[in-house]
PDB file of N, CA and C in Angstrom:
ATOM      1  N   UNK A   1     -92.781 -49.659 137.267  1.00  0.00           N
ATOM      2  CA  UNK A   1     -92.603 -48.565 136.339  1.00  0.00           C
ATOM      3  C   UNK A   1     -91.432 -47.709 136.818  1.00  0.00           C
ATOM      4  N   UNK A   2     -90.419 -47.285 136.166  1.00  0.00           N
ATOM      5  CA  UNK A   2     -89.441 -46.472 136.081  1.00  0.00           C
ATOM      6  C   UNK A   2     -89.718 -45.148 136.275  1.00  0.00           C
ATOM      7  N   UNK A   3     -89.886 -44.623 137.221  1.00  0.00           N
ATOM      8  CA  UNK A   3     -89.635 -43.290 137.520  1.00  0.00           C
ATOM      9  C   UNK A   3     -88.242 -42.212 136.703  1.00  0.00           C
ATOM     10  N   UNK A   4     -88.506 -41.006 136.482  1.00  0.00           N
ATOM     11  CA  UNK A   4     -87.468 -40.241 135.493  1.00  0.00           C
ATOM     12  C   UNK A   4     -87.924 -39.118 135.867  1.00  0.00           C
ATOM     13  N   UNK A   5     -86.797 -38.628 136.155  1.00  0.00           N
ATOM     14  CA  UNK A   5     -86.672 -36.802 136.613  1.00  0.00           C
ATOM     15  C   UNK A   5     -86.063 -35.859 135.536  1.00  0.00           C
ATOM     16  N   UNK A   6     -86.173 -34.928 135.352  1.00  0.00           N
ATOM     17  CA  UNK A   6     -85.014 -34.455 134.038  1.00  0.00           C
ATOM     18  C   UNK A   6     -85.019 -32.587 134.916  1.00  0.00           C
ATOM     19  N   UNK A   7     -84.274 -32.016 134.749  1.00  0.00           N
ATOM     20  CA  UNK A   7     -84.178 -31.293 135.055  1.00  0.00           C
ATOM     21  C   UNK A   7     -83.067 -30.197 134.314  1.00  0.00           C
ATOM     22  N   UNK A   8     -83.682 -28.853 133.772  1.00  0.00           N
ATOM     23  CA  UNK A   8     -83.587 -27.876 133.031  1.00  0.00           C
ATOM     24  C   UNK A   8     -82.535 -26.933 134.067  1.00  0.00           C
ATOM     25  N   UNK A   9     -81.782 -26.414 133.545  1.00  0.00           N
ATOM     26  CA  UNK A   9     -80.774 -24.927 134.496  1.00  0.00           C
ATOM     27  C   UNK A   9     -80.466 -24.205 133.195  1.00  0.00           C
ATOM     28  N   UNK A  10     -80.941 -22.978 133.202  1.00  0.00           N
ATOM     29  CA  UNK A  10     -80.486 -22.445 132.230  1.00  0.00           C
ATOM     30  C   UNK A  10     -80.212 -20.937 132.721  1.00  0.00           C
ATOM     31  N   UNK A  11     -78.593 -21.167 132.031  1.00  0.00           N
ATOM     32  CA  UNK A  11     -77.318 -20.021 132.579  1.00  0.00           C
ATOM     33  C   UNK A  11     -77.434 -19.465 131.933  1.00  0.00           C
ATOM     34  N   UNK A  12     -77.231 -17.447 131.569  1.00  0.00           N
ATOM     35  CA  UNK A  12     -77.205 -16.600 130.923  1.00  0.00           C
ATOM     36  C   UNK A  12     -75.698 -15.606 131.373  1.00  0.00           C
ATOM     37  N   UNK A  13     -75.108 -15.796 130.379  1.00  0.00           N
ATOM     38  CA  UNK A  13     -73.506 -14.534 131.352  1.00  0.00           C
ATOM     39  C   UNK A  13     -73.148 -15.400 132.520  1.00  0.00           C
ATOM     40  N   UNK A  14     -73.092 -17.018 132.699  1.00  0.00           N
ATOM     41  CA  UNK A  14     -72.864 -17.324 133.874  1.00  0.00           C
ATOM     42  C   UNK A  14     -73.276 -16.873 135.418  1.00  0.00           C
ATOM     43  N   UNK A  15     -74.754 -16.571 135.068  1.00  0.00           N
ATOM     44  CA  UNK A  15     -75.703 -16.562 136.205  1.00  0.00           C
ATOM     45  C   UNK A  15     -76.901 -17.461 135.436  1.00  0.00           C
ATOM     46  N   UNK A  16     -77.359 -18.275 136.584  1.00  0.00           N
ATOM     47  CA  UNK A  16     -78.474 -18.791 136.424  1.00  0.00           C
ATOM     48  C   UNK A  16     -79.600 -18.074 136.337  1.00  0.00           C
ATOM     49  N   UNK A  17     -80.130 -18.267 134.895  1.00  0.00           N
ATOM     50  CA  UNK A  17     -81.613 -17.479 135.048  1.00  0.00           C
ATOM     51  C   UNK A  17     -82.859 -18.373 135.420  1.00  0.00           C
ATOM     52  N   UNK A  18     -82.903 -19.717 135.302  1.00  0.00           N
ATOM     53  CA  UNK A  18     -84.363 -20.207 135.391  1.00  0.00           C
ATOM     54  C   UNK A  18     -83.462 -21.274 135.788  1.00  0.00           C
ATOM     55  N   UNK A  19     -85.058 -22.803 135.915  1.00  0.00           N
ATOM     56  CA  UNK A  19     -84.648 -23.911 136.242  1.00  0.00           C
ATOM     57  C   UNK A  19     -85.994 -24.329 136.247  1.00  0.00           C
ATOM     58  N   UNK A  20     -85.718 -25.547 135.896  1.00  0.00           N
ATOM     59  CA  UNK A  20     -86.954 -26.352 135.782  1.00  0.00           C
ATOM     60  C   UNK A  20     -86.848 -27.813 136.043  1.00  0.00           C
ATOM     61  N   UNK A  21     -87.651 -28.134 136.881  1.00  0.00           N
ATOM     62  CA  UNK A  21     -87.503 -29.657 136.977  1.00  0.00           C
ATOM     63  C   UNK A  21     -89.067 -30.652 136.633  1.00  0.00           C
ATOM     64  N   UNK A  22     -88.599 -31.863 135.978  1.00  0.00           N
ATOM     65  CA  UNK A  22     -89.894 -32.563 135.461  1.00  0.00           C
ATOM     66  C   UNK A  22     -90.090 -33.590 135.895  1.00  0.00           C
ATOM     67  N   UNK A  23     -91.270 -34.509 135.938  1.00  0.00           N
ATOM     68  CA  UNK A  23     -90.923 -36.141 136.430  1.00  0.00           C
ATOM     69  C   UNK A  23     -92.184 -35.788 137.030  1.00  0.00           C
ATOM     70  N   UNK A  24     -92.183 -36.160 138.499  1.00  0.00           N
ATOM     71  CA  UNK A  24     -93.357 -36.859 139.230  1.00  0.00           C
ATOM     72  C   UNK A  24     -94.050 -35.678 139.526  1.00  0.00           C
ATOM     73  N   UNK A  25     -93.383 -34.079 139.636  1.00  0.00           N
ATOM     74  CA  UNK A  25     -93.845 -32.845 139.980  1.00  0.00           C
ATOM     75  C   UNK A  25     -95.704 -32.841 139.634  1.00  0.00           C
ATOM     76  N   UNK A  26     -96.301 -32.079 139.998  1.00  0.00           N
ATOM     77  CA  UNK A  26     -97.708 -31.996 139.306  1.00  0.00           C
ATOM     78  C   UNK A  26     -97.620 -30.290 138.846  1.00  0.00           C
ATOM     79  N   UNK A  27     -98.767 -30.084 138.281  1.00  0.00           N
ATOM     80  CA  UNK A  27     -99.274 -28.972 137.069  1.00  0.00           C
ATOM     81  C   UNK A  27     -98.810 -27.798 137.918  1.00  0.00           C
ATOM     82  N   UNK A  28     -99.368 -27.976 139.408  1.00  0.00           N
ATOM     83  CA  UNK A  28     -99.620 -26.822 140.416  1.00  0.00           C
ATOM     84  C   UNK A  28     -98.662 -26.502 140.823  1.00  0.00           C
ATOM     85  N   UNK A  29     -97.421 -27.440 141.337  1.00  0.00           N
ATOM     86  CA  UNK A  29     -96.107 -27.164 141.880  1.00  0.00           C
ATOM     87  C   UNK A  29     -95.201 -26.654 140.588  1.00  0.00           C
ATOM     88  N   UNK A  30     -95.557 -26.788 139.294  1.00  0.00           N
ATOM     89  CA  UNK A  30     -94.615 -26.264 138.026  1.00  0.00           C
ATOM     90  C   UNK A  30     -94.832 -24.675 137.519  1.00  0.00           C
ATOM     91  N   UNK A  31     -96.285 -24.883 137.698  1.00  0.00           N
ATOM     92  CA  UNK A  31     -97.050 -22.935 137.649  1.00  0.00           C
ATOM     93  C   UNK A  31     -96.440 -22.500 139.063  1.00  0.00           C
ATOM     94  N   UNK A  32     -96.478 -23.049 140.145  1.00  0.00           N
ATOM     95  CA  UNK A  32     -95.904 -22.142 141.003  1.00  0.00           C
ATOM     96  C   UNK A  32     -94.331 -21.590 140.865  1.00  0.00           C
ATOM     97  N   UNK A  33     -93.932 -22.536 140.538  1.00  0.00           N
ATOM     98  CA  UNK A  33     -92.303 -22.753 140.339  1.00  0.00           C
ATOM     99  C   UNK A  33     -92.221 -21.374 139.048  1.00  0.00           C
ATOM    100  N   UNK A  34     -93.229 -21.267 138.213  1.00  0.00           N
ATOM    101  CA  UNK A  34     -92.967 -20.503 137.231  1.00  0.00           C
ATOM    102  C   UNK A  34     -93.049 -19.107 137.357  1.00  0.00           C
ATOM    103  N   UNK A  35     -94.301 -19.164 138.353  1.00  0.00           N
ATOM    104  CA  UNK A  35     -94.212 -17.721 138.856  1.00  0.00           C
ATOM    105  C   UNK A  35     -93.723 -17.042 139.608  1.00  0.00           C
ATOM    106  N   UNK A  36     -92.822 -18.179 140.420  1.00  0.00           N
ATOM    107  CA  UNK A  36     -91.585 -17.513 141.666  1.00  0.00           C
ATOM    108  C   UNK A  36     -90.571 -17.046 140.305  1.00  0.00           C
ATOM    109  N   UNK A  37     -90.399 -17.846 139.562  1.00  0.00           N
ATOM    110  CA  UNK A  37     -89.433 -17.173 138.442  1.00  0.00           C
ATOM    111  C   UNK A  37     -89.906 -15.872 137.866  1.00  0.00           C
ATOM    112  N   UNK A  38     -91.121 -16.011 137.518  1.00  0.00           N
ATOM    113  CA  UNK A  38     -91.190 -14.421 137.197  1.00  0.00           C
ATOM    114  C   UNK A  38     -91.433 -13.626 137.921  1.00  0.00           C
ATOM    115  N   UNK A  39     -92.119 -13.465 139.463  1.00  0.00           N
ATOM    116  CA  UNK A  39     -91.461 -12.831 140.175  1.00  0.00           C
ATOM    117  C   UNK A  39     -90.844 -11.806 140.715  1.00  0.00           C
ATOM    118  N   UNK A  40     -89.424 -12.726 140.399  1.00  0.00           N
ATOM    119  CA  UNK A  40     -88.103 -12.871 140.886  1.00  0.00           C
ATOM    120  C   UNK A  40     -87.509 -11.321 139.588  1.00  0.00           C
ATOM    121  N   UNK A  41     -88.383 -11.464 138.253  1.00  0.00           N
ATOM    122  CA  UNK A  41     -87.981 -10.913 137.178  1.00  0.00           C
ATOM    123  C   UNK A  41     -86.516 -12.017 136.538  1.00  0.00           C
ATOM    124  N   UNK A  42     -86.736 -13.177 136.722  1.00  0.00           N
ATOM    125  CA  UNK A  42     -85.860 -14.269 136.088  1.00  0.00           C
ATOM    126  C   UNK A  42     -86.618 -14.562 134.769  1.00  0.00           C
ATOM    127  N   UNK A  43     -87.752 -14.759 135.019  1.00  0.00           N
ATOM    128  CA  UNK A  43     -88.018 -15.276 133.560  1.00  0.00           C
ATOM    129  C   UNK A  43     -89.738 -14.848 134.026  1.00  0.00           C
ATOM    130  N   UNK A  44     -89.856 -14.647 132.621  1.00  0.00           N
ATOM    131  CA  UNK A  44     -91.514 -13.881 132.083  1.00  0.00           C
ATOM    132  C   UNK A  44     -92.100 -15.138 132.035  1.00  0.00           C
ATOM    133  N   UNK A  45     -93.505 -14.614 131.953  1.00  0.00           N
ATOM    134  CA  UNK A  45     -94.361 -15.240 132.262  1.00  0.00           C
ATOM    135  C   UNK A  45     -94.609 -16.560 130.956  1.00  0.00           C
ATOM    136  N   UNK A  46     -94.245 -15.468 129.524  1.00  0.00           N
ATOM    137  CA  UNK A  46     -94.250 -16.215 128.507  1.00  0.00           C
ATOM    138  C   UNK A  46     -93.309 -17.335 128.315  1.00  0.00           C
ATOM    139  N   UNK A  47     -92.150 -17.085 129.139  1.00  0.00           N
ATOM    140  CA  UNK A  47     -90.740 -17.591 128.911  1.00  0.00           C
ATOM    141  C   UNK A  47     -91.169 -18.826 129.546  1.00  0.00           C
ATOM    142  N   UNK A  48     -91.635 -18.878 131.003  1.00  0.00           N
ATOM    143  CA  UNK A  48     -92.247 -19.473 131.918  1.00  0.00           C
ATOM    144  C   UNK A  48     -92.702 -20.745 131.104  1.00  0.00           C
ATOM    145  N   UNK A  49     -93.898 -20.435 130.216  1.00  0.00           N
ATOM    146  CA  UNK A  49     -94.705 -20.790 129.817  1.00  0.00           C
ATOM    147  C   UNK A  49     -93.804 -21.872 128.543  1.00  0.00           C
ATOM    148  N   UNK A  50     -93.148 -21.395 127.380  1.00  0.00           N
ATOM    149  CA  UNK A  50     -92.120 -22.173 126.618  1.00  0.00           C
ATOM    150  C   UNK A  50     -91.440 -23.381 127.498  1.00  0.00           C
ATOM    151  N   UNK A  51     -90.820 -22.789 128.598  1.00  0.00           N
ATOM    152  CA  UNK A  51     -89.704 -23.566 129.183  1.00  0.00           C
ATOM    153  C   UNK A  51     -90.788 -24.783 129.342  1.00  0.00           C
ATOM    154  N   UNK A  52     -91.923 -24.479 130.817  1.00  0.00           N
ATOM    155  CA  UNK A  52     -92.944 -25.426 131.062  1.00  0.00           C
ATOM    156  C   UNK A  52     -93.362 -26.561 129.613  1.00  0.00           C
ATOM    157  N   UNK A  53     -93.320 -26.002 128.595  1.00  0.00           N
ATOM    158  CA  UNK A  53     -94.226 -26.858 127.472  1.00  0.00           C
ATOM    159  C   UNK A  53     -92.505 -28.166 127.239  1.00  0.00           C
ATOM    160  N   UNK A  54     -91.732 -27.560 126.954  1.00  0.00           N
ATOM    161  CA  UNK A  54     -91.171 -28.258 126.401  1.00  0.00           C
ATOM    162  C   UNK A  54     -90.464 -29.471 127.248  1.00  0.00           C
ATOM    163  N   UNK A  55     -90.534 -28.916 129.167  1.00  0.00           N
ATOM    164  CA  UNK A  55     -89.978 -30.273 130.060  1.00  0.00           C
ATOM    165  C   UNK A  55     -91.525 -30.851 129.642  1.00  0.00           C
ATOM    166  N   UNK A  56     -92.734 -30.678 129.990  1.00  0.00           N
ATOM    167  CA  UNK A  56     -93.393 -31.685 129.205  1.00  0.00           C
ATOM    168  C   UNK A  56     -93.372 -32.774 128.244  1.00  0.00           C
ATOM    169  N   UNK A  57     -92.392 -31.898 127.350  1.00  0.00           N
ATOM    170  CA  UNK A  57     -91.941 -32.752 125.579  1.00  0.00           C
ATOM    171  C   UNK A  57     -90.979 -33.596 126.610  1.00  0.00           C
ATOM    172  N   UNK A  58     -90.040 -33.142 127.192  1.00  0.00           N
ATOM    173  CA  UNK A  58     -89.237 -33.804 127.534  1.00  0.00           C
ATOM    174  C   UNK A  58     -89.675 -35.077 128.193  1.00  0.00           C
ATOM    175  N   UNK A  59     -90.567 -35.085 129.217  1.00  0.00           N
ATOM    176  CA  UNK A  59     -91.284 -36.050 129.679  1.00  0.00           C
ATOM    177  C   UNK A  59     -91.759 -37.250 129.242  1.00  0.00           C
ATOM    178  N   UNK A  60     -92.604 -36.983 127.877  1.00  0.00           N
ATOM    179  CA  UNK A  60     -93.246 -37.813 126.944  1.00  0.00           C
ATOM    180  C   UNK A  60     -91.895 -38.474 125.846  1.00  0.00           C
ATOM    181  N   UNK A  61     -91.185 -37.841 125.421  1.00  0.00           N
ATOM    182  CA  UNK A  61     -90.463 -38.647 124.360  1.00  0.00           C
ATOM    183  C   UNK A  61     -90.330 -39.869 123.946  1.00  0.00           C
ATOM    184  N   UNK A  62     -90.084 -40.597 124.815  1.00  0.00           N
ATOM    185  CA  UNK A  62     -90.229 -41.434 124.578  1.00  0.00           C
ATOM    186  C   UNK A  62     -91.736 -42.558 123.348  1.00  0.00           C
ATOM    187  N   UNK A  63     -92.358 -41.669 123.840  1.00  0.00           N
ATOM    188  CA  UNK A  63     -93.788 -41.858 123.218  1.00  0.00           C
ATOM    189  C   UNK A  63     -94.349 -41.399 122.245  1.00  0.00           C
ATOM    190  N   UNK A  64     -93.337 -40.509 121.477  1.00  0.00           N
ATOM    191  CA  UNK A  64     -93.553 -39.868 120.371  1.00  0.00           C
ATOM    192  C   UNK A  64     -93.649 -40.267 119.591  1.00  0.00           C
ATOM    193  N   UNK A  65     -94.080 -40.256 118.304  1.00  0.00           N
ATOM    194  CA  UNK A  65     -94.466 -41.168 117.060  1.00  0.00           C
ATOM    195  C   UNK A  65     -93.361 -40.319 116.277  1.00  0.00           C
ATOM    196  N   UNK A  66     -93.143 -41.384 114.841  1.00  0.00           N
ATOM    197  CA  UNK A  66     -91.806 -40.645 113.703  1.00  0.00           C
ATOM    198  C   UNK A  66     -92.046 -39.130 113.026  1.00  0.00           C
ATOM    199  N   UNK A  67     -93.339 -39.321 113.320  1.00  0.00           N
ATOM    200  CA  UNK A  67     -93.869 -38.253 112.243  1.00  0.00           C
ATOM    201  C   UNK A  67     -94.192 -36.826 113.470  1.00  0.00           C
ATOM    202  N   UNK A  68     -94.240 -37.151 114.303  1.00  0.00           N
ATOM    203  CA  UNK A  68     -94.255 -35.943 115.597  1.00  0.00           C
ATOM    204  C   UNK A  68     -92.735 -35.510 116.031  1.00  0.00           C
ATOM    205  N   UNK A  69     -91.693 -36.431 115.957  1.00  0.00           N
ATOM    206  CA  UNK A  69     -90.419 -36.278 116.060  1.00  0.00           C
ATOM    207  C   UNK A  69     -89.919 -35.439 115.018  1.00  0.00           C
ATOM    208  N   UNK A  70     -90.630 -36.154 113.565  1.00  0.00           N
ATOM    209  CA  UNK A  70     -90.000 -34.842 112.286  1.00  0.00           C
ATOM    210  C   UNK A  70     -90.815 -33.379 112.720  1.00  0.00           C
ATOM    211  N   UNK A  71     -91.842 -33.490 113.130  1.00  0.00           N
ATOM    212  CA  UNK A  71     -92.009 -31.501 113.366  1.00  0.00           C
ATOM    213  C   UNK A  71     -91.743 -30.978 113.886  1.00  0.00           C
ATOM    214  N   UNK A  72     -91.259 -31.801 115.483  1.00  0.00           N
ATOM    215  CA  UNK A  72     -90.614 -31.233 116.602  1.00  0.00           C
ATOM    216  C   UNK A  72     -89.078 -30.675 115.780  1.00  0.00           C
ATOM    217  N   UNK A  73     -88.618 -31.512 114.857  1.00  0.00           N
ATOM    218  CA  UNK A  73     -87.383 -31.158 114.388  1.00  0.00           C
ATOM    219  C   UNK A  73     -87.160 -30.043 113.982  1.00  0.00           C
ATOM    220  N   UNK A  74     -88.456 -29.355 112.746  1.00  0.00           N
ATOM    221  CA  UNK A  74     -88.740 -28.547 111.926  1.00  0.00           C
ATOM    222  C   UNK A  74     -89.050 -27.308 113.081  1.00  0.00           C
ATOM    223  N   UNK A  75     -89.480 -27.615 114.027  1.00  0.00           N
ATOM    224  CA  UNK A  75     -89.580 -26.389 114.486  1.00  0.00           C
ATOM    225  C   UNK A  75     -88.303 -25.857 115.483  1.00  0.00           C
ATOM    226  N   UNK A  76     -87.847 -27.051 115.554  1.00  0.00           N
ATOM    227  CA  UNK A  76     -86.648 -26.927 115.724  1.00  0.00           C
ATOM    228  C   UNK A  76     -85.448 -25.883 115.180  1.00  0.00           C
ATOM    229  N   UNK A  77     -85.263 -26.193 114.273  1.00  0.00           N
ATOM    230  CA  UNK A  77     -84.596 -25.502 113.271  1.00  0.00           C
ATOM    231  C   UNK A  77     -85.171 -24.184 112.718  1.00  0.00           C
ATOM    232  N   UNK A  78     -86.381 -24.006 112.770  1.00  0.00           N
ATOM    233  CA  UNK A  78     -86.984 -22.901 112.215  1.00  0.00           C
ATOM    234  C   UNK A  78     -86.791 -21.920 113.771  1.00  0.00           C
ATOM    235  N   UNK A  79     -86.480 -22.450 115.282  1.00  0.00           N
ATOM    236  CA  UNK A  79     -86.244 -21.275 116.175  1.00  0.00           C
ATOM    237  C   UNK A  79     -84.856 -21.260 115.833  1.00  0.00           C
ATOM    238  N   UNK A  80     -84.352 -22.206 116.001  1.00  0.00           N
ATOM    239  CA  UNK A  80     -82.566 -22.090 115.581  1.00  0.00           C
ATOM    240  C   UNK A  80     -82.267 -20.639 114.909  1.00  0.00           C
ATOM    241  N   UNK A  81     -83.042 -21.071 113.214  1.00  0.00           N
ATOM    242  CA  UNK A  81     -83.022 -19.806 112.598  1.00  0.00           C
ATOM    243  C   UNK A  81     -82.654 -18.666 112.883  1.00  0.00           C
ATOM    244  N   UNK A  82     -84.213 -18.408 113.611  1.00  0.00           N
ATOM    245  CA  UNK A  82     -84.188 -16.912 114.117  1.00  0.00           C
ATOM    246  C   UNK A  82     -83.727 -16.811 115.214  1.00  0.00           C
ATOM    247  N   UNK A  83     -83.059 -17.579 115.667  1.00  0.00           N
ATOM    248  CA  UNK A  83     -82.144 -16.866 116.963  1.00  0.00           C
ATOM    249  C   UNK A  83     -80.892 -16.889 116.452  1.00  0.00           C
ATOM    250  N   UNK A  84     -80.494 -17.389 115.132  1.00  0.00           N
ATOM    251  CA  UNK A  84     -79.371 -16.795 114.707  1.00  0.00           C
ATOM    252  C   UNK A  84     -79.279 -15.678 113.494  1.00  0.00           C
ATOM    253  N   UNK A  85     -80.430 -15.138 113.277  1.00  0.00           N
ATOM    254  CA  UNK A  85     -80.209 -13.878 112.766  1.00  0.00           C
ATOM    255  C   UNK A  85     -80.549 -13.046 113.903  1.00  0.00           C
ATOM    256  N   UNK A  86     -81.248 -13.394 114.965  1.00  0.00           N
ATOM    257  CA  UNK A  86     -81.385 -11.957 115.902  1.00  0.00           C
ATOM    258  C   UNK A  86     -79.839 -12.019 116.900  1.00  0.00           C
ATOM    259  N   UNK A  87     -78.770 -12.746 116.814  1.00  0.00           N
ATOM    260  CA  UNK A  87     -77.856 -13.111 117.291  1.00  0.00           C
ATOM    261  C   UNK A  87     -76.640 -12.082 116.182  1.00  0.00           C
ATOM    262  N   UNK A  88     -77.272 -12.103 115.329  1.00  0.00           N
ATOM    263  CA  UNK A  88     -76.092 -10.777 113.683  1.00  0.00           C
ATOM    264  C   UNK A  88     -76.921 -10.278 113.836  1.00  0.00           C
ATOM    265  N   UNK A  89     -78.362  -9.497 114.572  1.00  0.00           N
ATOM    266  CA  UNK A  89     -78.371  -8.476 114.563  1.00  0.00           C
ATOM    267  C   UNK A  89     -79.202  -7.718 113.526  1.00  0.00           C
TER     268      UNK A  89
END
């Protein structure tokens, strides 16, 4: 079996605010990882919590069915959205 790591850095103003890494990690070492980030006051607890769900998604993809890929899309686009009207303000 193929082992796969993926790993998240996410820059704000060209400072790193978070980071996340996925693959062989377990539940306990990712909550810890989340709460040195918040912390730190890098990233909230909620933020924590988003970032965590989605290296998950990232994890699984492969395994996703067509019809789980179209909602992931939809919700996709529906944050897109609103981060581009809270982006005008």
């Amino acid at each position: 079996m193929e082992k796969t790591k993926i790993t998240i850095t996410i820059e704000q103003d060209g400072q790193t605010v978070a980071g996340l890494a996925t693959g062989e990690e377990t539940q306990e070492n990712r909550a810890a990882e989340n709460a040195d980030f918040s912390e730190r006051g890098e990233m909230t607890e909620d933020e924590a919590e988003r970032y965590a769900a989605a290296s998950d998604l990232a994890n699984v993809c492969e395994y996703l069915e067509d019809s789980e890929v179209i909602k992931i899309k939809l919700i996709i686009q529906k944050a897109q959205a609103r981060k581009e009207r809270a982006e005008r303000g």
